[in-house]
C-alpha atoms as a PDB file:
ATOM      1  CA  UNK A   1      -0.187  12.120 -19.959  1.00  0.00           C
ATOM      2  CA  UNK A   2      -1.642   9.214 -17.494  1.00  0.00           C
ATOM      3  CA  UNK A   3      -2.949   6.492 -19.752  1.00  0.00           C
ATOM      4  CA  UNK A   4      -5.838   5.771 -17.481  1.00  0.00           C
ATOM      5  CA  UNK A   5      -6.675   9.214 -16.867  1.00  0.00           C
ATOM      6  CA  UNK A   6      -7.005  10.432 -20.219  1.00  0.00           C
ATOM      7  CA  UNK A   7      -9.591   7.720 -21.231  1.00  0.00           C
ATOM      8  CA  UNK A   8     -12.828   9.739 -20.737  1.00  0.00           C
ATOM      9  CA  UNK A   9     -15.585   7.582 -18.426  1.00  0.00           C
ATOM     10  CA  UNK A  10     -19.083   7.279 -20.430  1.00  0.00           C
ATOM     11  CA  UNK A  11     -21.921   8.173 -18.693  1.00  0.00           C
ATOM     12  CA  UNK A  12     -24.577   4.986 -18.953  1.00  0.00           C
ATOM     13  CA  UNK A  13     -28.437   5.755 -19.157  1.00  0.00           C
ATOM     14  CA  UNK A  14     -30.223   7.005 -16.309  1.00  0.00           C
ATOM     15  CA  UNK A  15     -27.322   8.612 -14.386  1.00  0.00           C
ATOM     16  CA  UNK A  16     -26.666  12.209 -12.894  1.00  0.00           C
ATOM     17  CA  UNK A  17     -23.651  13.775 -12.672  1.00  0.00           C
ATOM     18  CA  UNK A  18     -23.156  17.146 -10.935  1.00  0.00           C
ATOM     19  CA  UNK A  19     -20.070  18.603 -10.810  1.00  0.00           C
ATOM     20  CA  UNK A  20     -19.227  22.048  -8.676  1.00  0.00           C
ATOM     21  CA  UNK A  21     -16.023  23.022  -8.314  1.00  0.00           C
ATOM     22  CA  UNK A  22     -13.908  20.183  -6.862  1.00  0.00           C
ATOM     23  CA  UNK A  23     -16.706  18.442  -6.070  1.00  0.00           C
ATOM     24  CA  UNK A  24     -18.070  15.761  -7.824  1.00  0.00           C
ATOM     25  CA  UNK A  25     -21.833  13.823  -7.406  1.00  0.00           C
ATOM     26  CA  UNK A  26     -22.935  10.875  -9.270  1.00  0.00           C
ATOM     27  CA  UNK A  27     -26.654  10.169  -8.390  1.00  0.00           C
ATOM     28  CA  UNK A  28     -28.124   6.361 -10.427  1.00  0.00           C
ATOM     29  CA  UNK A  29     -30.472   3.472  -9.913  1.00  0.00           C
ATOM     30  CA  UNK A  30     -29.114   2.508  -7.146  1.00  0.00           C
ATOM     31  CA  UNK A  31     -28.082   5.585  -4.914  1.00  0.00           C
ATOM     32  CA  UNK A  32     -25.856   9.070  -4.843  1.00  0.00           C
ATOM     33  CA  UNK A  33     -22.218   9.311  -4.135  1.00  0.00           C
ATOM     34  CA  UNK A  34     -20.144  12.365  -4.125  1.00  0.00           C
ATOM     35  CA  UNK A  35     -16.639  12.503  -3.866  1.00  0.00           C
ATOM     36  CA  UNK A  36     -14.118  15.657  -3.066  1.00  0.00           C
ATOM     37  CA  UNK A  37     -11.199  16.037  -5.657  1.00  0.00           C
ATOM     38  CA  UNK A  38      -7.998  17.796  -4.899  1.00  0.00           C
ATOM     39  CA  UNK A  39      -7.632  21.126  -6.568  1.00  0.00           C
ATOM     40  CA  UNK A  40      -4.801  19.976  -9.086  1.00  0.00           C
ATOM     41  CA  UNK A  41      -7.338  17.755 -10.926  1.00  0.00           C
ATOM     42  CA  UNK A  42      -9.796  19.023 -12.900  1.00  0.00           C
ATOM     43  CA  UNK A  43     -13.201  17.349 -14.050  1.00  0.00           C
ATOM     44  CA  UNK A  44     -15.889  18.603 -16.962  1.00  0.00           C
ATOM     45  CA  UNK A  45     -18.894  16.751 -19.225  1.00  0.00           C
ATOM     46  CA  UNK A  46     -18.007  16.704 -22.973  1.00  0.00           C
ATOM     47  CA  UNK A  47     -20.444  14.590 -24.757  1.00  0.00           C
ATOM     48  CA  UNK A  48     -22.251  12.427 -22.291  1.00  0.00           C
ATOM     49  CA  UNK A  49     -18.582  11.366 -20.891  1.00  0.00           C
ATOM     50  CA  UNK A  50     -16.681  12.352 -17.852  1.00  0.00           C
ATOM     51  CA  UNK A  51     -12.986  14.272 -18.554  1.00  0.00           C
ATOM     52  CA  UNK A  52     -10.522  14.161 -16.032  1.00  0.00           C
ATOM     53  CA  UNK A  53      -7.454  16.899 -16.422  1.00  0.00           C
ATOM     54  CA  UNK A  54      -4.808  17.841 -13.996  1.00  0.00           C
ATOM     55  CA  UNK A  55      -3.814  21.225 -14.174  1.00  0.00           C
ATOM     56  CA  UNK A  56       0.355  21.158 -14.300  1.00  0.00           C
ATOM     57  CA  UNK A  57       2.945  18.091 -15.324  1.00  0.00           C
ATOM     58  CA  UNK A  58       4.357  17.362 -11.448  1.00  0.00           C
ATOM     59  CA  UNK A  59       4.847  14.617 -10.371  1.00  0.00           C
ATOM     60  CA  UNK A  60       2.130  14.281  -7.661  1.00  0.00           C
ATOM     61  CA  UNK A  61      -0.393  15.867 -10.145  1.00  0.00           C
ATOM     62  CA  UNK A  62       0.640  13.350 -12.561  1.00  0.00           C
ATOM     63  CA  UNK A  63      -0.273  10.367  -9.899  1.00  0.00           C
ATOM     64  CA  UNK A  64      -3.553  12.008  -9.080  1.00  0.00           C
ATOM     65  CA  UNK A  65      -4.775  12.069 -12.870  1.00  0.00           C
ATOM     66  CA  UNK A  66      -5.187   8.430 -12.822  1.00  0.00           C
ATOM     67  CA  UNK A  67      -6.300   7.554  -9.220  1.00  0.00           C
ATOM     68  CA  UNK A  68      -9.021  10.498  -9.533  1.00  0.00           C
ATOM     69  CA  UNK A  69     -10.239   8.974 -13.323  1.00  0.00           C
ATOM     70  CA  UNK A  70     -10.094   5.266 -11.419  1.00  0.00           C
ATOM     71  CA  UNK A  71     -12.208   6.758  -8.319  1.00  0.00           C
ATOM     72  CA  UNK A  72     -14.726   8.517 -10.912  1.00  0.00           C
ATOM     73  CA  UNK A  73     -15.259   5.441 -12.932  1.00  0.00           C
ATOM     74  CA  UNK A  74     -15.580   3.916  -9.695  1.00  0.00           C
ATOM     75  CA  UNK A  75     -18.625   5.878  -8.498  1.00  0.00           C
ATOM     76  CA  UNK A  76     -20.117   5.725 -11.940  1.00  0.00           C
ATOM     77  CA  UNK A  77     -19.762   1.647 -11.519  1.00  0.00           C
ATOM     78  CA  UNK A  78     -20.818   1.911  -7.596  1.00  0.00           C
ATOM     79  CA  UNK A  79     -24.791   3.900  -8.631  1.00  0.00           C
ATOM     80  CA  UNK A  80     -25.063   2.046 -11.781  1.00  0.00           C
ATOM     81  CA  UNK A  81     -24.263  -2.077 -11.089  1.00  0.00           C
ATOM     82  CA  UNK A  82     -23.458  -2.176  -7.775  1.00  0.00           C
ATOM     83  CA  UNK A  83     -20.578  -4.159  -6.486  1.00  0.00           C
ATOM     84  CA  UNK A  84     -20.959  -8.110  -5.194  1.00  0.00           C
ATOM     85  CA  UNK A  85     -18.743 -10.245  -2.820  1.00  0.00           C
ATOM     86  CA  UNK A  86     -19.290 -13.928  -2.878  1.00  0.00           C
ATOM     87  CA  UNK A  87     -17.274 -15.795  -0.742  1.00  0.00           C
ATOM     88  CA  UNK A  88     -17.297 -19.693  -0.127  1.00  0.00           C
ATOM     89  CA  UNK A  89     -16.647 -21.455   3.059  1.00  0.00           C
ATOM     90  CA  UNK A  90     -15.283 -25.032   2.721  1.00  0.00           C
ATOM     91  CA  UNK A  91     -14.370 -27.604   4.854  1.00  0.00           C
ATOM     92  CA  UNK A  92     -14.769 -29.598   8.686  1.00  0.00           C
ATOM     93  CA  UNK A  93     -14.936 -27.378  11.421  1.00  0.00           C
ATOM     94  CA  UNK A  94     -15.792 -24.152   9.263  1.00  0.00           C
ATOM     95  CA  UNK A  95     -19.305 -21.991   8.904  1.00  0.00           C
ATOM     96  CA  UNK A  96     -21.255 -19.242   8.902  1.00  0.00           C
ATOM     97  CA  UNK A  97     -24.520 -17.770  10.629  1.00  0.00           C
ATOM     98  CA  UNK A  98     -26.545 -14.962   9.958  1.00  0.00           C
ATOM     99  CA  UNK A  99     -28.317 -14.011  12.923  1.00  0.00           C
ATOM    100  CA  UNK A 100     -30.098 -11.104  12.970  1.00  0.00           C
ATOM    101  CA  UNK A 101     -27.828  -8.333  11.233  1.00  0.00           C
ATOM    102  CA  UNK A 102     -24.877  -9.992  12.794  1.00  0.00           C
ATOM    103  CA  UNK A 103     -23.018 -12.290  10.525  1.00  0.00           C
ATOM    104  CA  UNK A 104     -21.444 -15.394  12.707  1.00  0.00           C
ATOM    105  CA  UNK A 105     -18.133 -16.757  11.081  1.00  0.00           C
ATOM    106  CA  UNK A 106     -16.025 -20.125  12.501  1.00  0.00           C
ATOM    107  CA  UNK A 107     -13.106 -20.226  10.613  1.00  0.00           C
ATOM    108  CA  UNK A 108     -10.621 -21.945  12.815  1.00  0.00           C
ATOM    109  CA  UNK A 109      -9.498 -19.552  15.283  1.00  0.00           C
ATOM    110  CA  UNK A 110     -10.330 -19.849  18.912  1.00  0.00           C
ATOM    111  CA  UNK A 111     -13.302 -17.778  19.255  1.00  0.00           C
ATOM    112  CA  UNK A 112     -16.020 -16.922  16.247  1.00  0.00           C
ATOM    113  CA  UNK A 113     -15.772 -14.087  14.296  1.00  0.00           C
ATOM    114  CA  UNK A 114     -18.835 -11.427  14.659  1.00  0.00           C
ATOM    115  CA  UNK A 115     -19.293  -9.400  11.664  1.00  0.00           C
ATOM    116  CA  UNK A 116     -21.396  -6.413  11.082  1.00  0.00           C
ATOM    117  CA  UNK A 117     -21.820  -5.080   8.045  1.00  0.00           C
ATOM    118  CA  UNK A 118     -21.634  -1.404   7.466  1.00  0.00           C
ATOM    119  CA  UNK A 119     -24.726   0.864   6.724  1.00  0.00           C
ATOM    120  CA  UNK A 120     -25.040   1.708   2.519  1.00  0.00           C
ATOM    121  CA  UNK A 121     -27.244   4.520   3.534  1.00  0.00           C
ATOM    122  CA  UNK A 122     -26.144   6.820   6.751  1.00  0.00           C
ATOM    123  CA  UNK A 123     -29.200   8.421   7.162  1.00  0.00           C
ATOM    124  CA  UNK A 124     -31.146   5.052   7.146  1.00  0.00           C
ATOM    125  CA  UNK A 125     -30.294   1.716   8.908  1.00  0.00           C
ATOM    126  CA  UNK A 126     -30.046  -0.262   5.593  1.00  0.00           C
ATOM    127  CA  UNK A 127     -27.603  -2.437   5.527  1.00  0.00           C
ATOM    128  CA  UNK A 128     -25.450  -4.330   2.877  1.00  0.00           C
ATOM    129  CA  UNK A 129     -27.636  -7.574   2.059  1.00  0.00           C
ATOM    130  CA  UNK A 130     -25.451 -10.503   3.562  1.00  0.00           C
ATOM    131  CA  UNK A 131     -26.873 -14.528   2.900  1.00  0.00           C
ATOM    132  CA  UNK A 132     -25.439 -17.046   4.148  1.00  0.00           C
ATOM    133  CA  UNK A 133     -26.580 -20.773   3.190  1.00  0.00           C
ATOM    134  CA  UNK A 134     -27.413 -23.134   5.668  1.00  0.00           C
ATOM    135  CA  UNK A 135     -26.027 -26.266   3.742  1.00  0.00           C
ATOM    136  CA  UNK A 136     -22.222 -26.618   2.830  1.00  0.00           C
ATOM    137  CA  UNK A 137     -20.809 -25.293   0.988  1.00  0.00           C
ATOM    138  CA  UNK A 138     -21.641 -22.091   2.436  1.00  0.00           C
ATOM    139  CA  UNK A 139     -22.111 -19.247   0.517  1.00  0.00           C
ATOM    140  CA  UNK A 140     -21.731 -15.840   1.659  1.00  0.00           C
ATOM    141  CA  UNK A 141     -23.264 -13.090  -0.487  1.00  0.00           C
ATOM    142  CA  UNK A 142     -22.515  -9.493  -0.097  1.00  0.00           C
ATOM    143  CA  UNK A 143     -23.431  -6.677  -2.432  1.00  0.00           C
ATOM    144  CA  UNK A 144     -22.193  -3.242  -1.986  1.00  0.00           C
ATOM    145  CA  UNK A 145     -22.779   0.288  -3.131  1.00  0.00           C
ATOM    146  CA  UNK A 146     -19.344   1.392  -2.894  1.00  0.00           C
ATOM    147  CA  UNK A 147     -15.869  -0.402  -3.933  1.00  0.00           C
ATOM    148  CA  UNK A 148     -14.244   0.483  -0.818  1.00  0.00           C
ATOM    149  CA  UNK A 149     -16.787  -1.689   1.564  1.00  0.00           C
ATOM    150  CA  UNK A 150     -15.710  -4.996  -0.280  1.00  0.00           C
ATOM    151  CA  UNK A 151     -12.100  -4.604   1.172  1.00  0.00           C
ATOM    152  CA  UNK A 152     -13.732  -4.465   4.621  1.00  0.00           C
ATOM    153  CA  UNK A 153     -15.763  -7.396   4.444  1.00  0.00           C
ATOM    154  CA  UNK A 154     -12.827  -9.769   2.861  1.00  0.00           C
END
């Protein structure tokens, strides 16, 4: 048995989980995310905790055990805390600009760096919340809903 997937996630205060199927929803504080699972992995609610279970010993079910526990925990992490990026620009010739919704970045190549962030919501234009200090060092803040957004703005 995967040693991270047969760690059951707890389920903090104040958050929802549906599960239908191979379909799982996680609904907190700060927003909903729902996730598809493949059919070899299977998810129930024991005791205020999360249980992931594949359904045979193969190989490939065996990898998914603890990659779908690690995407769970994830999404319980995600609606409950949040996730926050906080990069820090140092040095001659190097800054950053928020203009707008349109973060400006010199960092040494030949022309600057434009970034915009992606939408948390889809069906509203909010936006991840991105400051960026006027003084050096310069500070970048992100914070993001979901763990896979933070690989996009490093």
């Amino acid at each position: 048995m995967s040693r991270i997937g047969k760690n059951p996630i707890p389920i903090p205060e104040g958050v929802k989980v549906d599960i239908q199927g191979d379909r799982v929803s996680i609904e907190g504080p700060k927003g909903r995310l729902t996730r598809k699972l493949r059919r070899e992995i299977k998810v129930s609610l024991k005791d205020k905790e999360i249980v992931v279970e594949r359904t045979s010993d193969r190989r490939f079910d065996r990898s998914l055990h603890g990659l779908s526990r690690t995407l769970i925990a994830n999404m319980v992490q995600g609606v409950t805390q949040g996730y926050k990026r906080i990069l820090e620009i140092k040095g001659i010739g190097y800054k950053a600009e928020a203009k707008g919704k349109i973060l400006n970045l010199n960092l040494g190549f030949s022309l600057p760096i434009l970034f915009i962030p992606p939408p948390i919501r889809p069906d509203a234009m909010v936006f991840a919340g991105i400051l960026a200090a006027a003084k050096p060092p310069m500070l970048i803040k992100a914070d993001f809903l979901r763990n896979s957004l933070l690989f996009i703005f490093i």
